[in-house]
Protein backbone atom coordinates (compact mmCIF):
# COMPACT_ATOMS: atom_id res chain seq x y z
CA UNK A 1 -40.68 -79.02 5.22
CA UNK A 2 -40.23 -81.23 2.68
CA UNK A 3 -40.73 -80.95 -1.02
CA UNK A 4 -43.93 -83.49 -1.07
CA UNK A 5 -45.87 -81.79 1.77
CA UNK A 6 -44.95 -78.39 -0.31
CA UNK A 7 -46.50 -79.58 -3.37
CA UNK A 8 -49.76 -80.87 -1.51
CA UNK A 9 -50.32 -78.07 0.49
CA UNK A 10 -50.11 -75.64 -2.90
CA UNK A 11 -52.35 -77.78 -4.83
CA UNK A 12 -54.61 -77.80 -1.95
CA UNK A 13 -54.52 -73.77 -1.69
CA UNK A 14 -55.20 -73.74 -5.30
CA UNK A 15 -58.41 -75.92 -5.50
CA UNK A 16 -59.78 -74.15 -2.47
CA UNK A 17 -58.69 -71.28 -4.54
CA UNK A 18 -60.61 -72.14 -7.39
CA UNK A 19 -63.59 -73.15 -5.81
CA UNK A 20 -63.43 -69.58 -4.35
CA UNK A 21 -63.22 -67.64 -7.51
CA UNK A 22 -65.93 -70.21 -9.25
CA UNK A 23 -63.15 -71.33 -12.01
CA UNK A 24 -66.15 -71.80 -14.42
CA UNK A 25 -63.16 -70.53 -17.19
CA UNK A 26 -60.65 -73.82 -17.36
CA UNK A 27 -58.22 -71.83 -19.36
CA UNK A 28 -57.38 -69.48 -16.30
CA UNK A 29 -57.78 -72.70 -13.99
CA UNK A 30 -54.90 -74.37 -16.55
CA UNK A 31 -52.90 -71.66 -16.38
CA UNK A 32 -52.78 -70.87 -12.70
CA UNK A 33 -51.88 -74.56 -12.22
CA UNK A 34 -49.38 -75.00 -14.89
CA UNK A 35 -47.90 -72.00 -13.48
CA UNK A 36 -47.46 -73.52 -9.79
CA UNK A 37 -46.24 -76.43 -12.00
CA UNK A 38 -43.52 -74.45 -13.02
CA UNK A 39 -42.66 -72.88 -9.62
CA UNK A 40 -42.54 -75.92 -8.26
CA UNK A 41 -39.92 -77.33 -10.80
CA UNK A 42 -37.92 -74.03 -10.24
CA UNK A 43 -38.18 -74.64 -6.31
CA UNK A 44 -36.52 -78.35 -6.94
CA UNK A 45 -33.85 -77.08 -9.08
CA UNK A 46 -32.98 -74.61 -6.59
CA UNK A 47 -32.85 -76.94 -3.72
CA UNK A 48 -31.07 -79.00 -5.09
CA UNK A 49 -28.68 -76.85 -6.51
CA UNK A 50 -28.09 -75.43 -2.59
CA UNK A 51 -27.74 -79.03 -1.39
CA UNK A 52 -24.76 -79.18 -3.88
CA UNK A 53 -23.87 -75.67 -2.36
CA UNK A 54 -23.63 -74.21 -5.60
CA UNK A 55 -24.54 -70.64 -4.42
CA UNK A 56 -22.70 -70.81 -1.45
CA UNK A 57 -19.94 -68.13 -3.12
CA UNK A 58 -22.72 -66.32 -4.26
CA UNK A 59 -24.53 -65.70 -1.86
CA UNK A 60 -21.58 -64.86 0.30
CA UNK A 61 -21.14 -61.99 -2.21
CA UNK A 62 -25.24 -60.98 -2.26
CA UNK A 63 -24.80 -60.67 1.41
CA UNK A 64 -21.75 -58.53 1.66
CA UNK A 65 -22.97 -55.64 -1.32
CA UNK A 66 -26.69 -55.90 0.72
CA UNK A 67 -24.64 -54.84 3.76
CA UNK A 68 -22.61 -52.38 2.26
CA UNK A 69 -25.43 -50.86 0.28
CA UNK A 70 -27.65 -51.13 3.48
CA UNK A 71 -24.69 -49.21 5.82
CA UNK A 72 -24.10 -46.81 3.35
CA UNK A 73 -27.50 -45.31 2.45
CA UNK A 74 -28.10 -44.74 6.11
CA UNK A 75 -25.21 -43.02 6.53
CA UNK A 76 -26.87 -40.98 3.93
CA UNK A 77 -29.82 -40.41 6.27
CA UNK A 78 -27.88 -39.05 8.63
């Protein structure tokens, strides 16, 4: 999916969200949107940081100690 259609379909959950919860209050309403703002922004950076395959190493690493912490405890189990 790409970014665009991401960003429309959150700002449409969040107005029908709003309408839901009667957002009389603007200062919630401005802060739920500025903080969808921000995850937004955060989501770019981190795509584009994967297109670059920055985390590539990374994540290679994540993977491995999930696996090894994942064998291990249920050997514990057992």
């Amino acid at each position: 999916m790409k970014m665009r259609k991401l960003i429309y379909w959150i700002l449409a959950l969040m107005s029908i969200t709003l309408k839901q919860l009667d957002a009389y209050n603007y200062e919630v309403a401005i802060k739920i949107i500025c903080g969808f703002i921000d995850l937004i922004v955060v989501l770019r950076i981190l795509s584009y940081l994967m297109s670059i395959d920055c985390f590539e190493k990374e994540y290679l690493i994540i993977k491995k100690v999930v696996i090894i912490e994942t064998t291990t405890n249920y050997r514990k189990l057992f």
